[in-house]
PDB file of N, CA and C in Angstrom:
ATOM      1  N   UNK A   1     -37.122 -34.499-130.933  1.00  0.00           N
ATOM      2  CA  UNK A   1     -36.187 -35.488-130.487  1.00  0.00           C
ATOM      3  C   UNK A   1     -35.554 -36.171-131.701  1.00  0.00           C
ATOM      4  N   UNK A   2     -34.421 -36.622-131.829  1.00  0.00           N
ATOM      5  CA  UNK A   2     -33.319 -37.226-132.704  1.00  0.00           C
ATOM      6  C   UNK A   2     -33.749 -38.524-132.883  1.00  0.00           C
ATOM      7  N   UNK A   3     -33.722 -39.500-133.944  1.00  0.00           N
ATOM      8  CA  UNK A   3     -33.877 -40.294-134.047  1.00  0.00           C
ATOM      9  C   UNK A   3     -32.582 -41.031-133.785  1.00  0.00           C
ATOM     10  N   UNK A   4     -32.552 -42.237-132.733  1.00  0.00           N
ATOM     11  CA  UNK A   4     -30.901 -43.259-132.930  1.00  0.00           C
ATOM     12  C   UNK A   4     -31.139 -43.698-134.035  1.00  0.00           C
ATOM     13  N   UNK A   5     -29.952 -43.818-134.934  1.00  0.00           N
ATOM     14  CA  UNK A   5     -29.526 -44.378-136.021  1.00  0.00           C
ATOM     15  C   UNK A   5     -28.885 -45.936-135.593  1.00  0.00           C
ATOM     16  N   UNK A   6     -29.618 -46.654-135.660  1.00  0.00           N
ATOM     17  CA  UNK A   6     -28.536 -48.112-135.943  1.00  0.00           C
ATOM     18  C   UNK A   6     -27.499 -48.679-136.995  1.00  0.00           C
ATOM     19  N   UNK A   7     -26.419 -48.828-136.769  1.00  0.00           N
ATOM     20  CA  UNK A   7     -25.281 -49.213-137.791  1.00  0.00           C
ATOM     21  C   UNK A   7     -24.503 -50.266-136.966  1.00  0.00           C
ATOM     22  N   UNK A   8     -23.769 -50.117-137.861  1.00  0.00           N
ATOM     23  CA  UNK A   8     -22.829 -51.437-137.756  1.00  0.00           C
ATOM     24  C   UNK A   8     -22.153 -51.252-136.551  1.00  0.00           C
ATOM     25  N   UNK A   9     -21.938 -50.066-135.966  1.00  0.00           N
ATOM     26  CA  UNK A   9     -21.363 -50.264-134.628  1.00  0.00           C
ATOM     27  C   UNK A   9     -22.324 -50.793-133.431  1.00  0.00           C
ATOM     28  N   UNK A  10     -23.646 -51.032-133.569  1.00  0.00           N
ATOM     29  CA  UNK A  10     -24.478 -51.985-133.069  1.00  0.00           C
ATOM     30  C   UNK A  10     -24.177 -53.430-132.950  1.00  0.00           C
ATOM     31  N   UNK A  11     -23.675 -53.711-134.182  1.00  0.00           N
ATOM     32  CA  UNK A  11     -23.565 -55.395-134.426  1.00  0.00           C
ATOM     33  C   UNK A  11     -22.253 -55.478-133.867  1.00  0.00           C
ATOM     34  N   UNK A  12     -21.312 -54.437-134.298  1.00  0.00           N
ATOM     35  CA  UNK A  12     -20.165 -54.263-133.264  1.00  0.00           C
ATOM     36  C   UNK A  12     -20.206 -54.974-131.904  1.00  0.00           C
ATOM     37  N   UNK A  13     -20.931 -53.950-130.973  1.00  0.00           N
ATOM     38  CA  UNK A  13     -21.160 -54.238-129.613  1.00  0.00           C
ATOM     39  C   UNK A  13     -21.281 -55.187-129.525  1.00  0.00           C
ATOM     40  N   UNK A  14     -22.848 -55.714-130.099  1.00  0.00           N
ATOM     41  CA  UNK A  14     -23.675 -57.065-129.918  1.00  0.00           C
ATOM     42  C   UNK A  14     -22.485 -58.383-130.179  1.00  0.00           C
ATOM     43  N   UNK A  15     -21.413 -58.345-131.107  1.00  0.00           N
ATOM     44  CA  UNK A  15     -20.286 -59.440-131.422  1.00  0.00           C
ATOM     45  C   UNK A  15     -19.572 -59.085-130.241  1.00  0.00           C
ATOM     46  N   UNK A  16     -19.094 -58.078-129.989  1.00  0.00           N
ATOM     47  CA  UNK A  16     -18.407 -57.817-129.082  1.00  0.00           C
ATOM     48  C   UNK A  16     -18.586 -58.754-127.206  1.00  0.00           C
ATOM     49  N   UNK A  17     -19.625 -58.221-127.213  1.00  0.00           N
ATOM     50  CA  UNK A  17     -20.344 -58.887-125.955  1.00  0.00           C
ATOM     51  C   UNK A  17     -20.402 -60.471-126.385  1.00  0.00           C
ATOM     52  N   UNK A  18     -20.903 -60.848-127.084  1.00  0.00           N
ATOM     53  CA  UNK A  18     -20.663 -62.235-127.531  1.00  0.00           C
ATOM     54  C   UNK A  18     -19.355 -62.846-127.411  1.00  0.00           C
ATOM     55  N   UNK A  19     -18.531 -62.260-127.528  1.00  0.00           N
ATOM     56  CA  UNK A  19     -16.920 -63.083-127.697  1.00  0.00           C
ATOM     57  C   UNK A  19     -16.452 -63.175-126.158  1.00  0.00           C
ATOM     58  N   UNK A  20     -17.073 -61.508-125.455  1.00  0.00           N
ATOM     59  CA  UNK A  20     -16.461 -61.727-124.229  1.00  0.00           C
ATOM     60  C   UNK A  20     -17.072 -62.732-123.581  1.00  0.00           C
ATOM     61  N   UNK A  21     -18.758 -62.971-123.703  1.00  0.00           N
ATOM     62  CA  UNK A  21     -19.120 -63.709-122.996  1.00  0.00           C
ATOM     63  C   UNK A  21     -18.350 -65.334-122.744  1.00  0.00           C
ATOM     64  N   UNK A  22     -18.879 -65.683-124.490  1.00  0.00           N
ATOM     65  CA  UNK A  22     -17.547 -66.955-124.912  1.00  0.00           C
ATOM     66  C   UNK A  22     -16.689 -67.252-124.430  1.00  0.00           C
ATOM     67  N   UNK A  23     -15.960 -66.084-123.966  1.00  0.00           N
ATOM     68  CA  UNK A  23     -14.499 -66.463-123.507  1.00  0.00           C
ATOM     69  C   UNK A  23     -14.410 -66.891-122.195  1.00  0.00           C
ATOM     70  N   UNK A  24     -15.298 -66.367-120.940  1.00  0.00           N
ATOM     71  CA  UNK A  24     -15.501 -66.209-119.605  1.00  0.00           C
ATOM     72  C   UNK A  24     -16.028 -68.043-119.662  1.00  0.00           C
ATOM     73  N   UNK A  25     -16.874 -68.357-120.230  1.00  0.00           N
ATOM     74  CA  UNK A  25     -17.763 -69.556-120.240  1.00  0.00           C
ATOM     75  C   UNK A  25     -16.474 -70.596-120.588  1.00  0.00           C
ATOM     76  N   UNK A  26     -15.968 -70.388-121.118  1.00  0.00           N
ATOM     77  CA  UNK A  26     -14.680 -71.151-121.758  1.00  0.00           C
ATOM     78  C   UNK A  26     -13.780 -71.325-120.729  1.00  0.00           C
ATOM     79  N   UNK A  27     -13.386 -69.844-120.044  1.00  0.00           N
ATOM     80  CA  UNK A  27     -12.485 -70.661-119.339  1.00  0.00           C
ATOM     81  C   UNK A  27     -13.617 -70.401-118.119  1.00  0.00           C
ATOM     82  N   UNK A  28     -14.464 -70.657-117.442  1.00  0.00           N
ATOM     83  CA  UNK A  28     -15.221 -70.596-116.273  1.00  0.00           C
ATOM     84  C   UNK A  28     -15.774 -72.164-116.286  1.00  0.00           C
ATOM     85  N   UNK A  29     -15.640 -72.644-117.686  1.00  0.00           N
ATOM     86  CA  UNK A  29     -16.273 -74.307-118.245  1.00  0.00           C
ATOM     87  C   UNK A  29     -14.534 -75.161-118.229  1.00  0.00           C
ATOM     88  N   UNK A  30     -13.578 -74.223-118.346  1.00  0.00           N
ATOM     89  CA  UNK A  30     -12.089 -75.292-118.157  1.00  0.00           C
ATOM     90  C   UNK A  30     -11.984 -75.129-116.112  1.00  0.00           C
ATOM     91  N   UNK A  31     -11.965 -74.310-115.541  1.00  0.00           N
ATOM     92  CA  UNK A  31     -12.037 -74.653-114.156  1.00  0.00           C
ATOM     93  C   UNK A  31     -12.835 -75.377-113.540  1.00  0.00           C
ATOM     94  N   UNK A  32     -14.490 -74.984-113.646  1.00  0.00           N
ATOM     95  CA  UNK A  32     -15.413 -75.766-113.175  1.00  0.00           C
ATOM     96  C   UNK A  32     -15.557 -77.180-113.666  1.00  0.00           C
ATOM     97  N   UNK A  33     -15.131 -77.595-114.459  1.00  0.00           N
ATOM     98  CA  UNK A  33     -15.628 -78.792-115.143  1.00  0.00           C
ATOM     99  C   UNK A  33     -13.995 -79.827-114.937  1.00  0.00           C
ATOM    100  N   UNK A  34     -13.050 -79.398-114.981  1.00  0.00           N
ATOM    101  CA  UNK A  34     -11.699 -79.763-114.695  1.00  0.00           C
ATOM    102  C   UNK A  34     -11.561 -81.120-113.782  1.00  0.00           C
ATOM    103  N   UNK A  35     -11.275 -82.186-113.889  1.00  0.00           N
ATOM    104  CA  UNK A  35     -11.313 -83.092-112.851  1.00  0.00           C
ATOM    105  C   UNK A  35     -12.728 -83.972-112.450  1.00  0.00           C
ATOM    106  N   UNK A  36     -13.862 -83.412-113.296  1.00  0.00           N
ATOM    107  CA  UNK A  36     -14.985 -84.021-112.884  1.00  0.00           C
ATOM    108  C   UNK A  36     -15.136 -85.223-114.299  1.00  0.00           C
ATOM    109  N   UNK A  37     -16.133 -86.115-113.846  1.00  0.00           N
ATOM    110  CA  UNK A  37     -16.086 -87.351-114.830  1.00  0.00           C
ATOM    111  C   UNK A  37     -17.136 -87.102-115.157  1.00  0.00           C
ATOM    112  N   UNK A  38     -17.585 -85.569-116.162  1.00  0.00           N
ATOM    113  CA  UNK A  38     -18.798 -86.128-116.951  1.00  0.00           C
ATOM    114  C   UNK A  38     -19.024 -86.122-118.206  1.00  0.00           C
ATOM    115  N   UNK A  39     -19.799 -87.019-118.595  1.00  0.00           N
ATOM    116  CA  UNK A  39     -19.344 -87.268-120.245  1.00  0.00           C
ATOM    117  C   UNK A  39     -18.855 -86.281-121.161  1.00  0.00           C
ATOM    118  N   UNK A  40     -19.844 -85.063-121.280  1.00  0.00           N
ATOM    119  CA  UNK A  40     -19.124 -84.226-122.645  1.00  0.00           C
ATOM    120  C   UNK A  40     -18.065 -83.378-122.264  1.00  0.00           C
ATOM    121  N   UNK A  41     -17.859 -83.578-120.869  1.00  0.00           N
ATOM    122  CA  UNK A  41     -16.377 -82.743-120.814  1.00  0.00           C
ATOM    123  C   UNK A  41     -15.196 -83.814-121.278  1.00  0.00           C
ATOM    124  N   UNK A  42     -15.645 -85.817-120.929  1.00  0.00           N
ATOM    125  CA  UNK A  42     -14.539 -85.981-121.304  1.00  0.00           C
ATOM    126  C   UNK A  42     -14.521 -86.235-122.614  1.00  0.00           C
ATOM    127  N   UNK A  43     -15.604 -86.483-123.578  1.00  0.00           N
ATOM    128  CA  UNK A  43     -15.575 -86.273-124.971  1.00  0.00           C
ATOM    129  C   UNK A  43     -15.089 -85.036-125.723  1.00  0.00           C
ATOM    130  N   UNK A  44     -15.358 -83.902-124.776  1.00  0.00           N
ATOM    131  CA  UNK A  44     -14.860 -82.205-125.772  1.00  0.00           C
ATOM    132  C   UNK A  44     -13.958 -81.462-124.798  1.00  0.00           C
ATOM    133  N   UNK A  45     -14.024 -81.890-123.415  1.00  0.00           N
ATOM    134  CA  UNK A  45     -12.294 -81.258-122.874  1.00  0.00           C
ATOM    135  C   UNK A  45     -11.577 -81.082-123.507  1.00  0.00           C
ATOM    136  N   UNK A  46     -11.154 -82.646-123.950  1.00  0.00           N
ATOM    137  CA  UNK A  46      -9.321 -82.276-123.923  1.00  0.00           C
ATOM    138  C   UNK A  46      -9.771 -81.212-125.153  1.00  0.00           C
ATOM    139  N   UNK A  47     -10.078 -81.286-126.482  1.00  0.00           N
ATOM    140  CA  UNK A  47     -10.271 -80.198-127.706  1.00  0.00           C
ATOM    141  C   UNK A  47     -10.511 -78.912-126.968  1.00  0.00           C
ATOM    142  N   UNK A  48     -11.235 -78.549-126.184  1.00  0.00           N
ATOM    143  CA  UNK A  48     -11.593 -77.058-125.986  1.00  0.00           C
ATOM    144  C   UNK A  48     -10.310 -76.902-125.380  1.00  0.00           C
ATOM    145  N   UNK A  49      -9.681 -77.316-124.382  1.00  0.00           N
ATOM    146  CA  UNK A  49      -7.735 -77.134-123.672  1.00  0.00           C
ATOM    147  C   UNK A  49      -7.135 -76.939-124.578  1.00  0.00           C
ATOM    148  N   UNK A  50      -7.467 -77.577-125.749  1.00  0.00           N
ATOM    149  CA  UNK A  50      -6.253 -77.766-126.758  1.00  0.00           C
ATOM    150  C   UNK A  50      -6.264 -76.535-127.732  1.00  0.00           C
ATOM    151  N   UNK A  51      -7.921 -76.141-128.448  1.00  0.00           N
ATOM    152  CA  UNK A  51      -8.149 -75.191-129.034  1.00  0.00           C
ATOM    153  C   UNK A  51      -8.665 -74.432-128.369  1.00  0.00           C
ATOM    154  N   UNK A  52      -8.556 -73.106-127.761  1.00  0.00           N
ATOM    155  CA  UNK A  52      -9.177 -72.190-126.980  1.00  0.00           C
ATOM    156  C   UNK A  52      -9.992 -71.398-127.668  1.00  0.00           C
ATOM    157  N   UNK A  53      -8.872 -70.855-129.092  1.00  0.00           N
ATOM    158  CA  UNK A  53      -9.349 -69.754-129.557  1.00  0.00           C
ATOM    159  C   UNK A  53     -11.105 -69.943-130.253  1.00  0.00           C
ATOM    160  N   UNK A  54     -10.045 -71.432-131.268  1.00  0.00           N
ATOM    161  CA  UNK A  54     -11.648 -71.860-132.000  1.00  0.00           C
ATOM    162  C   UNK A  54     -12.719 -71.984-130.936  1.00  0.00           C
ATOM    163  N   UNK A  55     -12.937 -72.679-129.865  1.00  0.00           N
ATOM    164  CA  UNK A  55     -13.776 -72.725-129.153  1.00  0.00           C
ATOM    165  C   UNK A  55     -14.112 -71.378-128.283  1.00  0.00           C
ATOM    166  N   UNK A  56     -13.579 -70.461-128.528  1.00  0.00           N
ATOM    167  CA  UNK A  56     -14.088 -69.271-128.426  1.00  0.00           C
ATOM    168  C   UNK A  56     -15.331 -68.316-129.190  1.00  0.00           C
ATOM    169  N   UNK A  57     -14.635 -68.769-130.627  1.00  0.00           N
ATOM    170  CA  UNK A  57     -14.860 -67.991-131.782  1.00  0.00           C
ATOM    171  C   UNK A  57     -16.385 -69.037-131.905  1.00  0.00           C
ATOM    172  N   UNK A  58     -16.231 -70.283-131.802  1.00  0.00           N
ATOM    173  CA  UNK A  58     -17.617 -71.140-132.424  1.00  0.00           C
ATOM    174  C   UNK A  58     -18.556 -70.830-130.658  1.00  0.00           C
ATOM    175  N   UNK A  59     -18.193 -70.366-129.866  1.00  0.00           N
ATOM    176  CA  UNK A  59     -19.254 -69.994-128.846  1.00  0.00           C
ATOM    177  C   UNK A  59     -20.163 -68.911-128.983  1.00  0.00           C
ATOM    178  N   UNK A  60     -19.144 -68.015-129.424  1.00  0.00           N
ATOM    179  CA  UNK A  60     -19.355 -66.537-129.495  1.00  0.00           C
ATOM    180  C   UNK A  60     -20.304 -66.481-131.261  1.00  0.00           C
ATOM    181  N   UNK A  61     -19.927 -67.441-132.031  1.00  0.00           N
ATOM    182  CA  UNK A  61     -20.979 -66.932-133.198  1.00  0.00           C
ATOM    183  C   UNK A  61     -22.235 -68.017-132.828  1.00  0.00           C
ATOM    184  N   UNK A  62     -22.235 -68.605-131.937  1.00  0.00           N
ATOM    185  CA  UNK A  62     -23.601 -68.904-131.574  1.00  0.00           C
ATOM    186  C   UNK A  62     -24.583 -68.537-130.723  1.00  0.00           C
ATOM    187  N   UNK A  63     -23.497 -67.409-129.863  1.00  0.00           N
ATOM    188  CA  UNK A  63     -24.465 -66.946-129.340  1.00  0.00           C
ATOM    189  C   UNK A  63     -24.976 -65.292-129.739  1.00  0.00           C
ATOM    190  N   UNK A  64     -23.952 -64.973-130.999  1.00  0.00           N
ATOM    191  CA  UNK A  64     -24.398 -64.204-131.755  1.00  0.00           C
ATOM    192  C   UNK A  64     -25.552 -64.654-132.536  1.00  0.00           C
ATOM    193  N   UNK A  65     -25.533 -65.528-133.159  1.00  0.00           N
ATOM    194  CA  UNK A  65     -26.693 -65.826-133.967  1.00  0.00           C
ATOM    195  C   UNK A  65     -28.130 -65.915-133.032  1.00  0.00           C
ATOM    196  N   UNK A  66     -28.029 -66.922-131.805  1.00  0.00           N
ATOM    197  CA  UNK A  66     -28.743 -66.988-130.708  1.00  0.00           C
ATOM    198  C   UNK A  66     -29.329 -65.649-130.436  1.00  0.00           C
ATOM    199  N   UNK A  67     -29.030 -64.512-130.500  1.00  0.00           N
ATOM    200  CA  UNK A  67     -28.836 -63.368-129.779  1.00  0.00           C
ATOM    201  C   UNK A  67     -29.692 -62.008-131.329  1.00  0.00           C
ATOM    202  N   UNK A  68     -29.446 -63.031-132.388  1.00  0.00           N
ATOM    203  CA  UNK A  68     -30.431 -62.246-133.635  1.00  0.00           C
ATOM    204  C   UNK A  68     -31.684 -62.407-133.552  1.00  0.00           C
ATOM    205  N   UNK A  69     -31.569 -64.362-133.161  1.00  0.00           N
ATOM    206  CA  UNK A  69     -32.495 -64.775-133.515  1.00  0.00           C
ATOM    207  C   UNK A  69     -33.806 -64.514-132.094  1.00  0.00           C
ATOM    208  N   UNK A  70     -33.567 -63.990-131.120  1.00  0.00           N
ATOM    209  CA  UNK A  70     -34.187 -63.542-129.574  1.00  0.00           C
ATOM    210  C   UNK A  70     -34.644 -62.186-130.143  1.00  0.00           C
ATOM    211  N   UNK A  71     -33.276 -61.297-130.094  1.00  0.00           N
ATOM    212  CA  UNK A  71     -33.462 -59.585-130.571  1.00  0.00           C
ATOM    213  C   UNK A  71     -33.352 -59.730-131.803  1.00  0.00           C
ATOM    214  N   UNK A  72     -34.127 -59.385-133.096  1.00  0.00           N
ATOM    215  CA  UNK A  72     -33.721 -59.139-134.042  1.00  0.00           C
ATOM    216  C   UNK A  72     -33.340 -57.794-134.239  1.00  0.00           C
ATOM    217  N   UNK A  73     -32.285 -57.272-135.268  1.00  0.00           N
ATOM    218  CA  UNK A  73     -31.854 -55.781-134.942  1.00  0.00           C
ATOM    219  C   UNK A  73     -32.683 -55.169-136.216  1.00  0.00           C
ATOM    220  N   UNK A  74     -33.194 -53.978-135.399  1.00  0.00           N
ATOM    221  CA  UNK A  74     -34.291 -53.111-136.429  1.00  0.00           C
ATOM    222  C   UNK A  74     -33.870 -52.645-137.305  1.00  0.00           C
ATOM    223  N   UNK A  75     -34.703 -52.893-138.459  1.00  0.00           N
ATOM    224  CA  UNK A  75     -34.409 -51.799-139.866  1.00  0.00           C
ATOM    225  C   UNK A  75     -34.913 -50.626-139.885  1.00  0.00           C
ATOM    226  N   UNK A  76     -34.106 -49.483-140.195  1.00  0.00           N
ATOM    227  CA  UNK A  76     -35.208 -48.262-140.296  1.00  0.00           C
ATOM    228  C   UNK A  76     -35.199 -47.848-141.710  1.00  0.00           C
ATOM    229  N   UNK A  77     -35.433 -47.483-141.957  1.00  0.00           N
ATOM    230  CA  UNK A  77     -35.557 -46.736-143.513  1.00  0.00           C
ATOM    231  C   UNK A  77     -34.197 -46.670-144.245  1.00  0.00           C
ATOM    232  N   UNK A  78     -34.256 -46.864-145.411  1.00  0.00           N
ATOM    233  CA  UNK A  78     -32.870 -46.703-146.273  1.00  0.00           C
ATOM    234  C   UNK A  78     -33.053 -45.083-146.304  1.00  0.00           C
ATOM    235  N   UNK A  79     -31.814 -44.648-146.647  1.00  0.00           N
ATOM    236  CA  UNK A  79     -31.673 -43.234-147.158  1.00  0.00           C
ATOM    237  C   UNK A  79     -30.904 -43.261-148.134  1.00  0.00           C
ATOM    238  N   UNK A  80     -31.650 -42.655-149.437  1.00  0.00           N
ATOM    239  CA  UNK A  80     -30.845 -42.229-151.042  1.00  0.00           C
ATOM    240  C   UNK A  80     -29.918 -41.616-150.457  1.00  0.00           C
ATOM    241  N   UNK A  81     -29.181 -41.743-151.491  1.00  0.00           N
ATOM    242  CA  UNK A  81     -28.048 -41.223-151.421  1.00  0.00           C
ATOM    243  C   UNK A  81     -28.063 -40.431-152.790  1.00  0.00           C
ATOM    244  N   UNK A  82     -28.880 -40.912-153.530  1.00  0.00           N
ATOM    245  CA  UNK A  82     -29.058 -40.291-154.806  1.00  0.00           C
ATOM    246  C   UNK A  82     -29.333 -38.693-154.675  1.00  0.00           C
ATOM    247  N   UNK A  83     -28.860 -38.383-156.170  1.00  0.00           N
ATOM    248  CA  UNK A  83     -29.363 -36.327-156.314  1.00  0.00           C
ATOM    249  C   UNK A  83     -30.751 -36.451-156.486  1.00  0.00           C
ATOM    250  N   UNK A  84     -31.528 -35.382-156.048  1.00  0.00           N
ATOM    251  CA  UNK A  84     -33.351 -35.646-155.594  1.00  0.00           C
ATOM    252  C   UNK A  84     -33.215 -34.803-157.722  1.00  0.00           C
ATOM    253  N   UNK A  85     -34.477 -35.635-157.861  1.00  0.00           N
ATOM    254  CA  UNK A  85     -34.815 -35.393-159.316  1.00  0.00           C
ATOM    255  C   UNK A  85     -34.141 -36.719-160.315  1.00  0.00           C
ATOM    256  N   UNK A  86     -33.505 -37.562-159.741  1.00  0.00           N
ATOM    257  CA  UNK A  86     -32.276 -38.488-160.251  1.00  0.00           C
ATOM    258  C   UNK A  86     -33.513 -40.030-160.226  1.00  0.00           C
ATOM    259  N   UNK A  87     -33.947 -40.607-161.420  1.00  0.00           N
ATOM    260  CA  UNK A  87     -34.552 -41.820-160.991  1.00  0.00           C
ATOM    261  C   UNK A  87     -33.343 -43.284-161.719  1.00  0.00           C
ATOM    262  N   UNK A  88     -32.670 -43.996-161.019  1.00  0.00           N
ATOM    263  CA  UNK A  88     -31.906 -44.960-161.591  1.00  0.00           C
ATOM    264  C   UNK A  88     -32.710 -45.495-162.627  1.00  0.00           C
ATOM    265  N   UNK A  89     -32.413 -46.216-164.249  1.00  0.00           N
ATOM    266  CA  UNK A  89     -32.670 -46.808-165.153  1.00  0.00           C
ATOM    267  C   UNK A  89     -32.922 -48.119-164.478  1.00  0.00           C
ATOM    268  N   UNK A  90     -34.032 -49.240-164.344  1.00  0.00           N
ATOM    269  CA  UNK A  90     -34.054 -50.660-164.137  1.00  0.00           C
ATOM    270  C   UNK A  90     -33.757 -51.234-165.463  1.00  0.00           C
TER     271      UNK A  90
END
């Protein structure tokens, strides 16, 4: 059996899913919350209406980080790249 290789198109996904999530919560948090009187909507409403994107982008890298710090993503072994017989000088 093949070993999966993890790369960067992992962290890909994993950001990926993060932004979409962000975004849904963002605007699923501007409808639901819209018209109601409670404090941190009316302290950070009007800013999240005003800035969407940033409040996208600062959702989504927290729940990226959130999301390292739950799953951390596995290391597997480095692979030389070096010619075999080749030892780098320290």
């Amino acid at each position: 059996m093949q070993e999966q290789k993890k790369g960067p198109a992992d962290s890909m996904t994993r950001l990926a899913l993060c932004a979409v999530i962000a975004a849904a919560a963002v605007y699923a948090g501007e409808k639901l919350c819209e018209g109601k009187r409670w404090p941190l909507w009316d302290k950070y409403g009007p800013w999240i209406l005003e800035n969407k994107v940033q409040a996208i982008a600062i959702l989504a890298a927290v729940l990226y980080g959130a999301s390292l710090a739950i799953w951390p993503e596995e290391k597997g072994p480095i692979e030389s790249t070096a010619a075999e017989g080749f030892e780098p000088c320290l």
